[in-house]
N, C-alpha and C. Protein backbone atom coordinates (compact mmCIF):
# COMPACT_ATOMS: atom_id res chain seq x y z
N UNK A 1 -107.26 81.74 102.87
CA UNK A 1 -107.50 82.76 101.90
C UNK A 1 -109.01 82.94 101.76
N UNK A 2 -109.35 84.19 101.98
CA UNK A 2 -111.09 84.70 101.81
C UNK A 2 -110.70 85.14 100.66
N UNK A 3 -112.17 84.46 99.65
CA UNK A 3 -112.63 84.87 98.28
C UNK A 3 -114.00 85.11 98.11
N UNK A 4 -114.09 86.27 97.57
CA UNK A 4 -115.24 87.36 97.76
C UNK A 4 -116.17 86.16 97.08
N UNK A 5 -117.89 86.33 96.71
CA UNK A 5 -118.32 85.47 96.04
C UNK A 5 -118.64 86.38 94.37
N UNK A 6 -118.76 86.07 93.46
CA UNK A 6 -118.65 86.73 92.43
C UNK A 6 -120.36 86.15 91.54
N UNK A 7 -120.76 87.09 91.36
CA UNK A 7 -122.35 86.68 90.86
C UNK A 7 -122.36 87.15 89.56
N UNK A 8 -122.37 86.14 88.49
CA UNK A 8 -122.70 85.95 86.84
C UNK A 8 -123.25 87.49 86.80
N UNK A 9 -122.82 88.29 86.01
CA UNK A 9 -123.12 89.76 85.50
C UNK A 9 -124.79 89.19 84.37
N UNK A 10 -124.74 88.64 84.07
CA UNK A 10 -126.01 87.96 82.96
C UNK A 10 -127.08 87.80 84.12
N UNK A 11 -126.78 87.49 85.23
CA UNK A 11 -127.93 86.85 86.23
C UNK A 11 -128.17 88.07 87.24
N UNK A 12 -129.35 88.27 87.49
CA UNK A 12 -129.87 89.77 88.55
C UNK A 12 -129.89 88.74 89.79
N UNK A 13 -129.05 89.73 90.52
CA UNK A 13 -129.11 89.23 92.13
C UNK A 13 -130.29 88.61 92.81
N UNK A 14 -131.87 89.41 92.24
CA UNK A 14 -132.91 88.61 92.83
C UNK A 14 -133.24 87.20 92.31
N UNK A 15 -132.56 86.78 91.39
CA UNK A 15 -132.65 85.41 91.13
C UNK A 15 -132.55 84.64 92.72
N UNK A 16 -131.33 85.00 93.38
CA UNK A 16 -131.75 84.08 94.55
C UNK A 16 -132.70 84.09 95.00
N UNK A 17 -133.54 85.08 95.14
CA UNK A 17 -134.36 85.40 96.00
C UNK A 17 -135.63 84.65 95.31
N UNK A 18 -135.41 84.73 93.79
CA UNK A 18 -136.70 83.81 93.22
C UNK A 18 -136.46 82.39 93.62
N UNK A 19 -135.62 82.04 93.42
CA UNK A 19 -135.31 80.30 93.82
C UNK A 19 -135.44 79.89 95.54
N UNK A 20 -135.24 80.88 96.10
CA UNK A 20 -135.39 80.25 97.56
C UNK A 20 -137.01 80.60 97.47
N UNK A 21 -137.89 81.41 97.31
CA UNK A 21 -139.39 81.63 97.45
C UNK A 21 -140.26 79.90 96.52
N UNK A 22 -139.04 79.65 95.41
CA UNK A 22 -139.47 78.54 94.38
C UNK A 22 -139.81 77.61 95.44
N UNK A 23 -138.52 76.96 95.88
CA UNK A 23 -138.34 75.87 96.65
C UNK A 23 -138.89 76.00 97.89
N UNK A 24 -138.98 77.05 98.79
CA UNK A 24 -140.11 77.18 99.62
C UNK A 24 -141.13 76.72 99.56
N UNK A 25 -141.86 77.26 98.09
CA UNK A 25 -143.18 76.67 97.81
C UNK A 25 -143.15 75.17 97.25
N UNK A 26 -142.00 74.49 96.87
CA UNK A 26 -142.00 73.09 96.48
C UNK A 26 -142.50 72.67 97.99
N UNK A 27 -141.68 72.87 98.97
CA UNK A 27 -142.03 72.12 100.39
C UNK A 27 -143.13 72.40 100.89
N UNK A 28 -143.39 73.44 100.79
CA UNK A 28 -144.96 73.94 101.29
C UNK A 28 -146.28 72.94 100.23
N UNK A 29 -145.89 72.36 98.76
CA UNK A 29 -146.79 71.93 98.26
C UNK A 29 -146.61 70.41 98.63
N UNK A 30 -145.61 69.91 98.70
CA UNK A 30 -145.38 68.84 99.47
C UNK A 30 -146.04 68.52 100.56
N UNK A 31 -145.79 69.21 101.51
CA UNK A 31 -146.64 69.35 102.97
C UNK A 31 -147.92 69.15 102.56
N UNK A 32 -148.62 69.84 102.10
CA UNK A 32 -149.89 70.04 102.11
C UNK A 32 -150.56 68.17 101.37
N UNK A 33 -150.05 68.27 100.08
CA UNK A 33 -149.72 66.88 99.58
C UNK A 33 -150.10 65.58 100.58
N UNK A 34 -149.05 65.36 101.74
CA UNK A 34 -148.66 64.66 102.55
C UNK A 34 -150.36 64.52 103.22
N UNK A 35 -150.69 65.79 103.82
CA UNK A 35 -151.77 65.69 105.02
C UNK A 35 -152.61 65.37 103.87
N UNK A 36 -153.10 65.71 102.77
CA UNK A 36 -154.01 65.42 101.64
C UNK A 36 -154.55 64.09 101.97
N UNK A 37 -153.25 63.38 101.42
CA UNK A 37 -153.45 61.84 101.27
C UNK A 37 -153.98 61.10 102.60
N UNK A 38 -153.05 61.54 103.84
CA UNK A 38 -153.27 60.86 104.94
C UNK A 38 -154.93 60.96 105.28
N UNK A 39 -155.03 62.90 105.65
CA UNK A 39 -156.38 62.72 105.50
C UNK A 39 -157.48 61.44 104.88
N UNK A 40 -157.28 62.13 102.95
CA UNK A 40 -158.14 60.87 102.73
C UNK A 40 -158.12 59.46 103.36
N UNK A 41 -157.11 58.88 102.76
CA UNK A 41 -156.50 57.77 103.52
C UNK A 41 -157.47 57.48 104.97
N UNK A 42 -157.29 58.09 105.78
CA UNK A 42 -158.31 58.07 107.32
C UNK A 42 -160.05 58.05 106.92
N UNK A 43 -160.25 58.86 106.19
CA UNK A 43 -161.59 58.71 106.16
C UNK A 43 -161.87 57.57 105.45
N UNK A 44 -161.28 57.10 104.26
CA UNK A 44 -161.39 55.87 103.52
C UNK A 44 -161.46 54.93 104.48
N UNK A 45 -160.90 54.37 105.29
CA UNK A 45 -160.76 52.83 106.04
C UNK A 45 -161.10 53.17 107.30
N UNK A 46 -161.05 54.51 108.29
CA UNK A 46 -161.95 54.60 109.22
C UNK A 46 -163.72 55.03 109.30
N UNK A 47 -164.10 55.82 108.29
CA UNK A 47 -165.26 56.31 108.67
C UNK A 47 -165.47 57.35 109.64
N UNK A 48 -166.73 57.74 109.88
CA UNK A 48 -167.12 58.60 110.76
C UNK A 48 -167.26 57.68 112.24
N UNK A 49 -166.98 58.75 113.27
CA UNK A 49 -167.17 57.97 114.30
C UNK A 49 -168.66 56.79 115.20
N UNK A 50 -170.06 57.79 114.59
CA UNK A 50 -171.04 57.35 114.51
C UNK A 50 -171.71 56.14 113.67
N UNK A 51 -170.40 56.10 112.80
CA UNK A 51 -170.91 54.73 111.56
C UNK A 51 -170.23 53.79 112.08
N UNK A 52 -168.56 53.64 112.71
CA UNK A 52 -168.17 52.59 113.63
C UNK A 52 -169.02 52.08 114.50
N UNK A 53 -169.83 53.14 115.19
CA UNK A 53 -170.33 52.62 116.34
C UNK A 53 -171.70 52.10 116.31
N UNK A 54 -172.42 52.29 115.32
CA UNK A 54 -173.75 51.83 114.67
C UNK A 54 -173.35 50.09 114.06
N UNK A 55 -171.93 50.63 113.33
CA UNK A 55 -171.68 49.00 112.52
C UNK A 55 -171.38 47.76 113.86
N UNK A 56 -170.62 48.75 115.18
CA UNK A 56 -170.25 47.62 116.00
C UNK A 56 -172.28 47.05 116.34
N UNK A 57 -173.39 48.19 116.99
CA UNK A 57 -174.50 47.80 117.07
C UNK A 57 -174.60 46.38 116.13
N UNK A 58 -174.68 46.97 115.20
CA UNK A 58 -175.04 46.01 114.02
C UNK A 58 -174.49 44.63 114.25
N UNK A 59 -173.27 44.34 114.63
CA UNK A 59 -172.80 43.23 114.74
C UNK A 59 -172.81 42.31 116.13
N UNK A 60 -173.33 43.44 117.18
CA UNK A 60 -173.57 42.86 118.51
C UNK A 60 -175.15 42.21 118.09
N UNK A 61 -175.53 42.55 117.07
CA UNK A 61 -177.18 42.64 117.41
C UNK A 61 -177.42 41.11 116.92
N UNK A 62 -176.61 41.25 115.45
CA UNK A 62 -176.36 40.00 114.72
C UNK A 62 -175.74 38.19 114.85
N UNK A 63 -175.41 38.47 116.12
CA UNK A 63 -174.39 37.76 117.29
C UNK A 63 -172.93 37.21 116.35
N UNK A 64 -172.61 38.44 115.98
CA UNK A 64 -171.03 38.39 115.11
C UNK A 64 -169.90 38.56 116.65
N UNK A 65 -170.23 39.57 116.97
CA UNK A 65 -169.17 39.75 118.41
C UNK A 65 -170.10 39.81 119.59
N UNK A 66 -169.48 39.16 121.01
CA UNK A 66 -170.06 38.84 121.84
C UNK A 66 -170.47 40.29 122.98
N UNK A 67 -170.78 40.31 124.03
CA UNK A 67 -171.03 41.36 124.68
C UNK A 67 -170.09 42.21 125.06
N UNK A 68 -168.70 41.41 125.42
CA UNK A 68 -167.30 41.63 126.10
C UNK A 68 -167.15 42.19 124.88
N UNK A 69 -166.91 41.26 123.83
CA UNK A 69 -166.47 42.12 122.33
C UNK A 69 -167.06 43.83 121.90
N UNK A 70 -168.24 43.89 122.20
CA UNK A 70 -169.05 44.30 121.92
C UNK A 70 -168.43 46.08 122.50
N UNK A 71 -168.43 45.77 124.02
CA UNK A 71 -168.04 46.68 125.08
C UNK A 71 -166.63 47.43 124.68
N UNK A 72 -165.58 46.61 124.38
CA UNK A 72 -164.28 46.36 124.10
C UNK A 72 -163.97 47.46 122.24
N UNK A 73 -165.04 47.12 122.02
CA UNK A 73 -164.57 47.84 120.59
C UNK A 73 -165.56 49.37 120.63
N UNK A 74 -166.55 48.80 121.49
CA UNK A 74 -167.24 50.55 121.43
C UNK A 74 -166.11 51.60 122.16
N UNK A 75 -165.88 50.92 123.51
CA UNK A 75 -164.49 52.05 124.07
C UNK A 75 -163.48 52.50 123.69
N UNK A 76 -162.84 51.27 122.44
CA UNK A 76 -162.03 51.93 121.47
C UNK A 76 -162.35 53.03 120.28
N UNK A 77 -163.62 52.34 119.70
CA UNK A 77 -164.13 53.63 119.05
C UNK A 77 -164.30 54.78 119.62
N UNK A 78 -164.59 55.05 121.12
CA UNK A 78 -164.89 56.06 121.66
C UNK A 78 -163.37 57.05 122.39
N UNK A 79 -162.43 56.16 122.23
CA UNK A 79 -161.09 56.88 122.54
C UNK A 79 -160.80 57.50 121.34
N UNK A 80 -161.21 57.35 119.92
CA UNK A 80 -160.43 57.68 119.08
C UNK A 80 -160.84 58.95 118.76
């Protein structure tokens, strides 16, 4: 049995249309939200790429990490 759908006479048809644009924008503020944090998040505990690679200097210079070390973490900084 097909039953037509019947829409509340009190409620204007574009109501749907407001609630799907609503919730659209819930996910869209979400999203944005998400990369926000990560972003920060990355710059907080990584830095710029030039300050990794000055701090590794710094610590080759200091004899904290050895030459191998030294080599080993600049190429990683430099892949990233």
């Amino acid at each position: 049995m097909i039953t037509a759908e019947t829409h509340n006479p009190l409620v204007p048809p574009v109501y749907d249309l407001v609630w799907s644009v609503v919730v659209a924008l819930v996910v869209v503020a979400v999203v944005v939200a998400i990369v926000f944090v990560v972003r920060r998040s990355r710059r907080a505990t990584g830095g710029s790429r030039e300050q990794r690679l000055a701090e590794l200097d710094e610590l080759h210079a200091r004899g904290v990490i050895s030459d191998e070390e030294h080599r080993a973490a600049r190429a990683e900084a430099l892949r990233d």
